[in-house]
C-alpha atoms as a PDB file:
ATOM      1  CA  UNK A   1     139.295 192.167  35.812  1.00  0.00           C
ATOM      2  CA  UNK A   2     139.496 192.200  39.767  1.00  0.00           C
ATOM      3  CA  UNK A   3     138.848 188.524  41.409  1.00  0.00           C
ATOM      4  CA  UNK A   4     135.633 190.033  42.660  1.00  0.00           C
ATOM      5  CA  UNK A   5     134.091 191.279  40.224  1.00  0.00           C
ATOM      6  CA  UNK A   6     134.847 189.019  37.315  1.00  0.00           C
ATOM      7  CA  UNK A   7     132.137 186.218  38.715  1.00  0.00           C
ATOM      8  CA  UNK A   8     129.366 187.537  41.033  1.00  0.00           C
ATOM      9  CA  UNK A   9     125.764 185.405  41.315  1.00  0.00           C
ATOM     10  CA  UNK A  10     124.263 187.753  38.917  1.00  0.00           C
ATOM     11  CA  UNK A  11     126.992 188.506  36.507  1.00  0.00           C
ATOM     12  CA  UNK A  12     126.010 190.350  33.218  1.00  0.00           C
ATOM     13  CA  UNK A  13     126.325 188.688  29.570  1.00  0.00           C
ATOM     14  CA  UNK A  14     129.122 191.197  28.956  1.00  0.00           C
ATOM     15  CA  UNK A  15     130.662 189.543  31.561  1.00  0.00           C
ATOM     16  CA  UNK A  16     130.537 186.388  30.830  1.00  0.00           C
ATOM     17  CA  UNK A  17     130.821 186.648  27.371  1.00  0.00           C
ATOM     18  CA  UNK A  18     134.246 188.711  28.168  1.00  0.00           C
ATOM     19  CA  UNK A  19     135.296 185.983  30.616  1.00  0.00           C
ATOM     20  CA  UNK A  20     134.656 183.145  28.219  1.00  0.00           C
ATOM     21  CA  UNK A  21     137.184 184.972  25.348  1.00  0.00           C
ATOM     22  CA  UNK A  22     139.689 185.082  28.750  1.00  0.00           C
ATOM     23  CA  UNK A  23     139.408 181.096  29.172  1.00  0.00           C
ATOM     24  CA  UNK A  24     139.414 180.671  25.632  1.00  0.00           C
ATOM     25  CA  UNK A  25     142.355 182.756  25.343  1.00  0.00           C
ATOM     26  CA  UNK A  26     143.869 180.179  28.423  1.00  0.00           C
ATOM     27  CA  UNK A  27     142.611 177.504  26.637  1.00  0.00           C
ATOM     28  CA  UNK A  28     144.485 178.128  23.533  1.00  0.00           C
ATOM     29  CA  UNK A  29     147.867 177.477  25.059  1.00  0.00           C
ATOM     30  CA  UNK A  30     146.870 173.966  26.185  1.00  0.00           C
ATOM     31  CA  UNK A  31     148.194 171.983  22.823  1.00  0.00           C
ATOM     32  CA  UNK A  32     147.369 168.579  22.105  1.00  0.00           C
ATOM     33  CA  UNK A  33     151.070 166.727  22.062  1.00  0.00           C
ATOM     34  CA  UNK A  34     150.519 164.732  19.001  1.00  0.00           C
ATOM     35  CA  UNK A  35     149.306 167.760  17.102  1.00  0.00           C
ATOM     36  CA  UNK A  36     151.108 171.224  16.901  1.00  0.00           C
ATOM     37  CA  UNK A  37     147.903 172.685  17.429  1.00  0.00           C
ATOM     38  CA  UNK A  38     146.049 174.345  20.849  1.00  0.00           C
ATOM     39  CA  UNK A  39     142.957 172.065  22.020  1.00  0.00           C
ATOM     40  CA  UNK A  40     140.100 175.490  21.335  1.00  0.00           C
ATOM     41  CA  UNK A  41     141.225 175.716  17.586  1.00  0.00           C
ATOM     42  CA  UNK A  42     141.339 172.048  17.091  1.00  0.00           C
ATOM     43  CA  UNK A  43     137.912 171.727  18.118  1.00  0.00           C
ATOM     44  CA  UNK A  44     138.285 169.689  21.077  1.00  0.00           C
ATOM     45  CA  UNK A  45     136.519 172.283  23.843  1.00  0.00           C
ATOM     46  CA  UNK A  46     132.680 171.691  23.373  1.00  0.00           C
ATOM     47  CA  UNK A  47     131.376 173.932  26.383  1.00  0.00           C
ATOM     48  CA  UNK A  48     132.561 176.527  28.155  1.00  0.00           C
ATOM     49  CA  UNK A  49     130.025 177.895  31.074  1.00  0.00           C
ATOM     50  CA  UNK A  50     131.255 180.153  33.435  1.00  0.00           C
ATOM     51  CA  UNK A  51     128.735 180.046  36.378  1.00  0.00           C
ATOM     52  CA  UNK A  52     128.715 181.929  40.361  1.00  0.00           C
ATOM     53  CA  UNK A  53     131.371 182.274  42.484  1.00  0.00           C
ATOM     54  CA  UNK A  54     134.426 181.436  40.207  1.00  0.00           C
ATOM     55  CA  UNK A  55     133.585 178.399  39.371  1.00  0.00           C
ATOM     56  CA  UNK A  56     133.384 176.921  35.280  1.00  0.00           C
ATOM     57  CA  UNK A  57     132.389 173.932  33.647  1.00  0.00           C
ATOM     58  CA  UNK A  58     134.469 172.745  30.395  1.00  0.00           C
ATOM     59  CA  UNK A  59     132.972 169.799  28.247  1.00  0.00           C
ATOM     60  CA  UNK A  60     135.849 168.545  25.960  1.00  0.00           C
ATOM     61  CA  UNK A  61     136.594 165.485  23.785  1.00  0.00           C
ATOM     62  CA  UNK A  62     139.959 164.046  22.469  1.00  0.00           C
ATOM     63  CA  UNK A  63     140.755 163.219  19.215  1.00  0.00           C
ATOM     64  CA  UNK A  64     140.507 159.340  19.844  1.00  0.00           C
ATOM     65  CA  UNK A  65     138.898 157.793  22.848  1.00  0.00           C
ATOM     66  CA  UNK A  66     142.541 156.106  23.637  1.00  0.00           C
ATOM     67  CA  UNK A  67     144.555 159.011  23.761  1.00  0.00           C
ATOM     68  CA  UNK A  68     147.647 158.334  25.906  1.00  0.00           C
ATOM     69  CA  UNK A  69     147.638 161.331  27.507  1.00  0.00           C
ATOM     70  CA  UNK A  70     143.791 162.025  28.280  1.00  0.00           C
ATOM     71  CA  UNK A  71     144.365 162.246  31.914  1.00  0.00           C
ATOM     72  CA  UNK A  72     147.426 164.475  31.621  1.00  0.00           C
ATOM     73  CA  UNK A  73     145.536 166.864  29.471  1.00  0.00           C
ATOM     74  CA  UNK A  74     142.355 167.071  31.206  1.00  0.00           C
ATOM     75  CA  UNK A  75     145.150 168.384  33.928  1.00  0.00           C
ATOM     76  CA  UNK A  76     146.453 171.023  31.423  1.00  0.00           C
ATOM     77  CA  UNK A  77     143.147 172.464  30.835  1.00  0.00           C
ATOM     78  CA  UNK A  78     141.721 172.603  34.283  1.00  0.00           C
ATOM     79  CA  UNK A  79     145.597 174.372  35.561  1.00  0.00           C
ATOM     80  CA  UNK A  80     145.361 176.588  32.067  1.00  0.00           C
ATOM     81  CA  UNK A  81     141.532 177.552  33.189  1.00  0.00           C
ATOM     82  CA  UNK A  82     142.074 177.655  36.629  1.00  0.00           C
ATOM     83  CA  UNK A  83     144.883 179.960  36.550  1.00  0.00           C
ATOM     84  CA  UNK A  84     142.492 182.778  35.118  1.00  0.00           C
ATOM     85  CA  UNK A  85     141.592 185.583  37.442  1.00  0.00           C
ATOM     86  CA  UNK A  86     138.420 185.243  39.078  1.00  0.00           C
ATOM     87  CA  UNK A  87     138.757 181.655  38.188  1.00  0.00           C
ATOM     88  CA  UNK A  88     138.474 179.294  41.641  1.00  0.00           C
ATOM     89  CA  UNK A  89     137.321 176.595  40.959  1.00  0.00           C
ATOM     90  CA  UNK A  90     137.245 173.929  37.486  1.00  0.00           C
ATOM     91  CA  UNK A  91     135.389 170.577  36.096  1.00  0.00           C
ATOM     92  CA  UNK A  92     136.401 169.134  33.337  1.00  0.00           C
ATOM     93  CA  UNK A  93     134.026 166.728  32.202  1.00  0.00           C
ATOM     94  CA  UNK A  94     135.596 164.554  29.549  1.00  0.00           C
ATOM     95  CA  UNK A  95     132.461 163.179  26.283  1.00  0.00           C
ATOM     96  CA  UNK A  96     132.722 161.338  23.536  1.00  0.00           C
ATOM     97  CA  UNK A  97     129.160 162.430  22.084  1.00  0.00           C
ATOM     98  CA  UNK A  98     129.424 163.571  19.333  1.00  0.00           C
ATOM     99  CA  UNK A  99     132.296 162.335  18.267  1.00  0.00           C
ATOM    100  CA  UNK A 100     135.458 164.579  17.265  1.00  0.00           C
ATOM    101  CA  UNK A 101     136.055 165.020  13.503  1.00  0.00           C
ATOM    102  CA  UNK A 102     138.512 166.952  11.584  1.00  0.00           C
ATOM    103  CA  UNK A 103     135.303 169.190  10.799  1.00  0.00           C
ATOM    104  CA  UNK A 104     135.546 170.368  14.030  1.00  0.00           C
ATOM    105  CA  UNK A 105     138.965 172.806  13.564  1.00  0.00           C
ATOM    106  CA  UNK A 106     138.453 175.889  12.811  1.00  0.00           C
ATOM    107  CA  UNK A 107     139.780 176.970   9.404  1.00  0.00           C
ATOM    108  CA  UNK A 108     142.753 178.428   9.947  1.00  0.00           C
ATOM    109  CA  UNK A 109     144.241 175.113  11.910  1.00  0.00           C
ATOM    110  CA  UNK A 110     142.681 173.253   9.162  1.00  0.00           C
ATOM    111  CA  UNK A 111     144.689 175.538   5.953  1.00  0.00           C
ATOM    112  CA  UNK A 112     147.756 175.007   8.548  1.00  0.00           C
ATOM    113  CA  UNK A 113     147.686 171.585   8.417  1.00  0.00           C
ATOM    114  CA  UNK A 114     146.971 171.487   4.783  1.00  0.00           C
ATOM    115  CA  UNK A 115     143.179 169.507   5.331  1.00  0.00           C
ATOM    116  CA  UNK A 116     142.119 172.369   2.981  1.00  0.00           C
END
């Protein structure tokens, strides 16, 4: 995807919905450091939503509200995001609402860990 088409005003669902998989796919190599497991498949990534001009807004939780490193990873995702092409600009908006559960990994994290 070239810079300038990736995110134009009026992008197409195709687009978007392709870009999303890319910042998922960025997303997944952001892991949480007390869990050998990426941040998307743990369930901490709420919203993704791509909007104009490059930018994208990322609503994600942490697995408990006094994570040491909640500052450091908000970092990690906005540098993981913001390193995909056609990608300029991120917010990371760290919530609490709902709360995170184990419910929220997908099911292959969850076998890997052996919650299933």
């Amino acid at each position: 995807m070239s810079k300038d088409n990736t995110m134009q005003e009026t992008g197409t669902v195709g687009d978007l919905a392709a870009l999303t998989d890319v910042i998922i796919a960025a997303l997944r190599t952001v892991h949480d450091p007390e869990i050998p497991v990426n941040i998307y498949d743990l369930g901490l990534i709420y919203r993704i939503e791509p909007k104009a001009q490059g930018f994208v807004e990322i609503d994600m939780t942490l697995t408990a509200p006094g994570c040491p490193v909640a500052g450091e990873m908000l970092s990690w995702v906005q540098k993981a995001v913001q390193d995909v092409e056609g990608i300029d600009s991120v917010k990371v908006n760290l919530v609490f609402d709902p709360p995170w559960d184990k419910s929220r990994m997908s099911e292959d994290v969850q076998l890997e860990l052996g919650l299933v």
